[in-house]
C-alpha atoms as a PDB file:
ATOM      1  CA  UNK A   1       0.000   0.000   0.000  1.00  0.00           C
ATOM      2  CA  UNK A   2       2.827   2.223   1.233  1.00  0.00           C
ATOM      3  CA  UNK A   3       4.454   1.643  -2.726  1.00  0.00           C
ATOM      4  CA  UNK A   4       1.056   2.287  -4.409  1.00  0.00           C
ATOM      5  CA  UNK A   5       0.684   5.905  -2.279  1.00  0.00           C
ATOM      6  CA  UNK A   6       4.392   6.420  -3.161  1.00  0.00           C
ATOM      7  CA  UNK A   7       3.670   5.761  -6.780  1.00  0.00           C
ATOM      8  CA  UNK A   8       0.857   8.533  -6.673  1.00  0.00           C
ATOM      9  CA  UNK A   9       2.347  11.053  -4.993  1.00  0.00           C
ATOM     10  CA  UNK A  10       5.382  11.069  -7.251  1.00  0.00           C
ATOM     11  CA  UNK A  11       3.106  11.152 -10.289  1.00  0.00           C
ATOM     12  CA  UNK A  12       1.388  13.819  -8.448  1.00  0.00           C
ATOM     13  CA  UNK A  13       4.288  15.546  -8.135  1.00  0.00           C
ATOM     14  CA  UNK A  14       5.968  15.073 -11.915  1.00  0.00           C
ATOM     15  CA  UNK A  15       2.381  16.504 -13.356  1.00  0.00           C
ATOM     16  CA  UNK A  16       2.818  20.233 -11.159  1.00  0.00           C
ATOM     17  CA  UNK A  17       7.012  20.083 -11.705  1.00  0.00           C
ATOM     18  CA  UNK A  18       6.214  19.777 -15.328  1.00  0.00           C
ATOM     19  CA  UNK A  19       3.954  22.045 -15.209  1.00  0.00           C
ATOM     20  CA  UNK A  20       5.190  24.535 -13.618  1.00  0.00           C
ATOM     21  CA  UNK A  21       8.489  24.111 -15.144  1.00  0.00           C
ATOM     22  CA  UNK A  22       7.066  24.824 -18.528  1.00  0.00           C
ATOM     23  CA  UNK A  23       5.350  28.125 -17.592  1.00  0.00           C
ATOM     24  CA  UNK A  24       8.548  29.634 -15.928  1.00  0.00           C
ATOM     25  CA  UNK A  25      10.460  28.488 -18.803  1.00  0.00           C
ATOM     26  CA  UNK A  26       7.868  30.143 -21.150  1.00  0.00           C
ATOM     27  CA  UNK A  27       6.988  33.431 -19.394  1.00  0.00           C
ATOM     28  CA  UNK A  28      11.559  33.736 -19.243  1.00  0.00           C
ATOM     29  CA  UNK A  29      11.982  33.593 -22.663  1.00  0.00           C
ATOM     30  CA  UNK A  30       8.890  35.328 -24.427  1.00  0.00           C
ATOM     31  CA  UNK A  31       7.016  38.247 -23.973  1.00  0.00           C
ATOM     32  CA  UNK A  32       3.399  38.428 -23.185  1.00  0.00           C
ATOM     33  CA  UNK A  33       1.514  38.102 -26.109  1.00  0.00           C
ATOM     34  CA  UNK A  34       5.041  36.390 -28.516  1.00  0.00           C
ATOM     35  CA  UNK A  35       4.700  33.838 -30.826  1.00  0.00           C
ATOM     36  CA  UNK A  36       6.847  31.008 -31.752  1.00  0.00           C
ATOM     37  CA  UNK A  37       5.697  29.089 -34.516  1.00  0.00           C
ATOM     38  CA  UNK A  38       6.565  25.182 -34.365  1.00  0.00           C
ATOM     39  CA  UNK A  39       4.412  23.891 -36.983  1.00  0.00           C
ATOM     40  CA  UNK A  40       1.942  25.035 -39.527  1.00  0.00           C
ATOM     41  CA  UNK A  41      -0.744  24.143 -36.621  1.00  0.00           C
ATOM     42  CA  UNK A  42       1.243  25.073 -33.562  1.00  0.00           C
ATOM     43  CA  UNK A  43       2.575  27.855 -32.079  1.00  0.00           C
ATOM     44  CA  UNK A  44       3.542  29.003 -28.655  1.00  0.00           C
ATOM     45  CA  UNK A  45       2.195  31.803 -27.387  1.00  0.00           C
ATOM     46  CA  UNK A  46       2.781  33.695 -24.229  1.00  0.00           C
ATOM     47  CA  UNK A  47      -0.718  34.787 -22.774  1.00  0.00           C
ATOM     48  CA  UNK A  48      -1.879  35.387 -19.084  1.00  0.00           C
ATOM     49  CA  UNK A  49      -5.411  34.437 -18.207  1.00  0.00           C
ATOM     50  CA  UNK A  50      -7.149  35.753 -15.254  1.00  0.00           C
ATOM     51  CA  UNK A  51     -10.326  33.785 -16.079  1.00  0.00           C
ATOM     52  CA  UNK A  52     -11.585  30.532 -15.356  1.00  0.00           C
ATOM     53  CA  UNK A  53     -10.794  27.648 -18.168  1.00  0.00           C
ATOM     54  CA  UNK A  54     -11.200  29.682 -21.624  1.00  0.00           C
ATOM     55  CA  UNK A  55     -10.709  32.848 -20.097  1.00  0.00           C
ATOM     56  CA  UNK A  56     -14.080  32.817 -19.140  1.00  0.00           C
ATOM     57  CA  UNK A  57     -15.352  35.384 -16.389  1.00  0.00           C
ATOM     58  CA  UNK A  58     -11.298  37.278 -16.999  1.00  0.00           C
ATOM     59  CA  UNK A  59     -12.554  40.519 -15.756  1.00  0.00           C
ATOM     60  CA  UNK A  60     -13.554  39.523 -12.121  1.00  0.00           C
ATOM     61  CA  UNK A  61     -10.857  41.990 -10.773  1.00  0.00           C
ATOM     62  CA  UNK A  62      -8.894  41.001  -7.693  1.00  0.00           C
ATOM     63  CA  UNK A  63     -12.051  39.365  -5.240  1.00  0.00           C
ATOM     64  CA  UNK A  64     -12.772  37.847  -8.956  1.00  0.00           C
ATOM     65  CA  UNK A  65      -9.153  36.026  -8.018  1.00  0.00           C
ATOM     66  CA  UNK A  66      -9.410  35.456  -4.590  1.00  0.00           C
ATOM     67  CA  UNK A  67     -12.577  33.721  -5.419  1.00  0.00           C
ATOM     68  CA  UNK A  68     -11.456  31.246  -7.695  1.00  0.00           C
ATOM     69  CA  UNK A  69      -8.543  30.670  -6.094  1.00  0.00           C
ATOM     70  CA  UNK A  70     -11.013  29.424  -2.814  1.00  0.00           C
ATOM     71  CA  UNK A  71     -13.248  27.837  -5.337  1.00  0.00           C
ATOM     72  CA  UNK A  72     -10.782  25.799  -6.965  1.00  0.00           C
ATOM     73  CA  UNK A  73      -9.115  24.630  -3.764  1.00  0.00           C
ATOM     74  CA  UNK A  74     -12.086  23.451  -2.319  1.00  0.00           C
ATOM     75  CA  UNK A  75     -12.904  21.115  -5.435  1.00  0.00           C
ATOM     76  CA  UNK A  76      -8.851  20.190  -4.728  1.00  0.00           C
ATOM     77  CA  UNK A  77      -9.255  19.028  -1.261  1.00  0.00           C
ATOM     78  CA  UNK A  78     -12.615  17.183  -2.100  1.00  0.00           C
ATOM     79  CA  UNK A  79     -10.643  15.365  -4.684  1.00  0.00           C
ATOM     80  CA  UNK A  80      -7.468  15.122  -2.450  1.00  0.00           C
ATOM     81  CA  UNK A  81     -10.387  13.345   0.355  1.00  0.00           C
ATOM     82  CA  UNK A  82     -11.795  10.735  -2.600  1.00  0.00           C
ATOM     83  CA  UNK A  83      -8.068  10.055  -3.630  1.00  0.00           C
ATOM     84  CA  UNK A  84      -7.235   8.662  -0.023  1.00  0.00           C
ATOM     85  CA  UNK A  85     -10.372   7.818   1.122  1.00  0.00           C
ATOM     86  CA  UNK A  86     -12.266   6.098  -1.623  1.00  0.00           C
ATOM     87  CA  UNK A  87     -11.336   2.177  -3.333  1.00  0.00           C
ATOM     88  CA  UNK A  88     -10.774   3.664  -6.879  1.00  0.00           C
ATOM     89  CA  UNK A  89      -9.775   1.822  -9.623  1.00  0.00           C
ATOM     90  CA  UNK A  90      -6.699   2.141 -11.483  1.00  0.00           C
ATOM     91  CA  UNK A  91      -8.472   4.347 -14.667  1.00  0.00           C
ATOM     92  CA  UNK A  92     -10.143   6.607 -11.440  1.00  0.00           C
ATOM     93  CA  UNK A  93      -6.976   7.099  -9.624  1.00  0.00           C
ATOM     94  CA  UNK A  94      -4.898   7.897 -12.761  1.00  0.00           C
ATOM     95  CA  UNK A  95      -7.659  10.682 -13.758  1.00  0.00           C
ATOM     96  CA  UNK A  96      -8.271  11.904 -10.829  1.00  0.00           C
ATOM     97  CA  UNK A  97      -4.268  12.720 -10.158  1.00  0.00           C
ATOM     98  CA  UNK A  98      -4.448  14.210 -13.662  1.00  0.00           C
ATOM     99  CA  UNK A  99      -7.238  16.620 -12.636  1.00  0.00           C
ATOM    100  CA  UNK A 100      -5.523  17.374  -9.436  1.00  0.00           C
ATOM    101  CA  UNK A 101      -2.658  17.883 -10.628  1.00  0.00           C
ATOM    102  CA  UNK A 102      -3.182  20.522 -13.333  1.00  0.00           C
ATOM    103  CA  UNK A 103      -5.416  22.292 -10.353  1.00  0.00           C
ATOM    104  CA  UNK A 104      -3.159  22.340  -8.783  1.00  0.00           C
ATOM    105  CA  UNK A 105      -0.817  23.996 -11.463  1.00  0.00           C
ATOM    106  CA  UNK A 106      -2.853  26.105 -12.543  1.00  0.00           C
ATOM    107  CA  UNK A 107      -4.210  26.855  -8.295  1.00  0.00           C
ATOM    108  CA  UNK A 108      -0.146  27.895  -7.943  1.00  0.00           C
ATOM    109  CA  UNK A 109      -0.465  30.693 -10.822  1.00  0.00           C
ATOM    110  CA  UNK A 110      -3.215  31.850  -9.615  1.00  0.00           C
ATOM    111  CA  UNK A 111      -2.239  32.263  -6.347  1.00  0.00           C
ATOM    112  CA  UNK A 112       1.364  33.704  -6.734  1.00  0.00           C
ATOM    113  CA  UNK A 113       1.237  35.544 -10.551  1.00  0.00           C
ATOM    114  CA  UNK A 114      -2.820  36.524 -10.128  1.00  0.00           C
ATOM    115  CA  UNK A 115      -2.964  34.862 -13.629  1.00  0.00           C
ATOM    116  CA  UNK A 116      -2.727  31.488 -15.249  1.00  0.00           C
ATOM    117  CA  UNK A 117       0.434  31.264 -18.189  1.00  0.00           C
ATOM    118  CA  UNK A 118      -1.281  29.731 -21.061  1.00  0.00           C
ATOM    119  CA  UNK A 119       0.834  28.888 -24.113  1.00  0.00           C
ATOM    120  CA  UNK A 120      -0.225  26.221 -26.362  1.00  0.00           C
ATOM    121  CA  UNK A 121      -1.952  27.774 -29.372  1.00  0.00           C
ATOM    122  CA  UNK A 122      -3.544  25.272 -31.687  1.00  0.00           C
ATOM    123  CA  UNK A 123      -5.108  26.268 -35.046  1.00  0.00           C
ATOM    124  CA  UNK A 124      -6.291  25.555 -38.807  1.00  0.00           C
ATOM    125  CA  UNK A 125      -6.271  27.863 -41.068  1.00  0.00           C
ATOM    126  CA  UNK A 126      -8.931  30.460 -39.843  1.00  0.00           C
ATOM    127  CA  UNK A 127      -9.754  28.586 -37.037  1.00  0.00           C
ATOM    128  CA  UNK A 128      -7.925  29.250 -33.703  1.00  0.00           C
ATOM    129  CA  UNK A 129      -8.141  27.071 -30.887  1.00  0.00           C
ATOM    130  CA  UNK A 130      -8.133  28.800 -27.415  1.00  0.00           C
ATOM    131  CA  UNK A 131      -4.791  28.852 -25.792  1.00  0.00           C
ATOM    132  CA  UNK A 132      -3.771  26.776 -23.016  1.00  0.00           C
ATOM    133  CA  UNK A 133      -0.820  24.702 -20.690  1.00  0.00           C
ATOM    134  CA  UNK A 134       0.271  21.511 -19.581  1.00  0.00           C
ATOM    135  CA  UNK A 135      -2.172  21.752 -16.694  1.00  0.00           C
ATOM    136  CA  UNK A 136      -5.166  22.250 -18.792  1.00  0.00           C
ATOM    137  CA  UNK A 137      -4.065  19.392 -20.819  1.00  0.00           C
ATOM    138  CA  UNK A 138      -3.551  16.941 -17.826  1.00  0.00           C
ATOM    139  CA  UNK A 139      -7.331  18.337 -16.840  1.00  0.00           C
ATOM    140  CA  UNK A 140      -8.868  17.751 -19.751  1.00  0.00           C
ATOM    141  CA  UNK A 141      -6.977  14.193 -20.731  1.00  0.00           C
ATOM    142  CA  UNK A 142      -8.089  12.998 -17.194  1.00  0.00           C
ATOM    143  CA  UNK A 143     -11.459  13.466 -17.781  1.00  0.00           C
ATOM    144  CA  UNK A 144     -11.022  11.664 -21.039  1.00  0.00           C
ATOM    145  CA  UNK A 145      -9.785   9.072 -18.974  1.00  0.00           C
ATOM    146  CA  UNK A 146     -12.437   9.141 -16.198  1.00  0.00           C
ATOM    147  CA  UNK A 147     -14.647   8.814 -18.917  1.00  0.00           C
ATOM    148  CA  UNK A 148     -13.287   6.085 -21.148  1.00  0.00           C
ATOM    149  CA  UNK A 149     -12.928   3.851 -17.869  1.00  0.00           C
ATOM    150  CA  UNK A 150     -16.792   4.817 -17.438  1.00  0.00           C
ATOM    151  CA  UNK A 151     -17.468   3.099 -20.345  1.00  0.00           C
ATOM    152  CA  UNK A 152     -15.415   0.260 -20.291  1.00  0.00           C
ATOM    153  CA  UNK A 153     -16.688  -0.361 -16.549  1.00  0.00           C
ATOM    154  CA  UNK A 154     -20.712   0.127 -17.801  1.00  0.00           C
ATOM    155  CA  UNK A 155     -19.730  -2.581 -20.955  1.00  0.00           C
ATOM    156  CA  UNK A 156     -18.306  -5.135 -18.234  1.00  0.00           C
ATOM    157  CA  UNK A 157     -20.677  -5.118 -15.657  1.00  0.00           C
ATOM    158  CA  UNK A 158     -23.599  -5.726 -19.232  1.00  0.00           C
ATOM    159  CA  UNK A 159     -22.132  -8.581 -19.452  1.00  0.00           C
END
């Protein structure tokens, strides 16, 4: 048991290092609002967002902040408690540390730069895809996760 907790907590750990590591690296070597195009569908972008995923609700001020900042760590402690407490299986543990950990990646910006650093810009042609980080991609591929083992676990128990 002592191996499996172990085994989480450094995962835990690699997904906000990563993270994190990323956006410092980032915010050092562009300036806000610089691109650096990688591929005819990819660039990097420096942006900050003071919204919620999507830059939604970005003009909230400062209490706008502080309140997300107390919003989001509440849903990070609830899913800290089902972590520990609840007998997940191995596709709800792995999306669940996914989830927590870009929260908690993206909680850290919040808290100490009063803005997330987004950077991945994905886009076609005339079509531009909303700008984002590592964290929002560990968010969004643990749901994908969650969700795929929500299937698989509703096939098995048909049978």
């Amino acid at each position: 048991m002592s191996l499996l907790i172990n085994n989480k907590l450094t995962f835990l750990i690699f997904l906000i290092f990563t993270d994190q590591l990323s956006k410092l690296f980032i915010a050092k070597n562009l300036n806000l609002g610089q691109s650096l195009s990688l591929f005819p569908f990819f660039d990097i972008t420096l942006v900050f967002n003071t919204g919620v995923a999507f830059s939604l609700f970005s003009d909230g001020g400062n209490q706008g902040r502080w309140l997300l900042v107390i919003l989001v760590l509440l849903v990070l402690v609830y899913l800290t408690y089902v972590l520990i407490k609840e007998n997940l299986n191995e596709f709800e543990s792995i999306s669940l540390l996914m989830v927590l950990g870009g929260g908690i990646g993206n909680l850290l910006d919040r808290t100490f730069r009063g803005h997330v650093v987004d950077f991945i810009h994905l886009y076609y042609e005339n079509y531009s895809f909303y700008i984002f980080n590592l964290a929002d991609t560990y968010i969004s591929i643990g749901v994908i996760i969650y969700l795929i083992g929500m299937i698989y676990q509703f096939k098995k128990n048909k049978k």
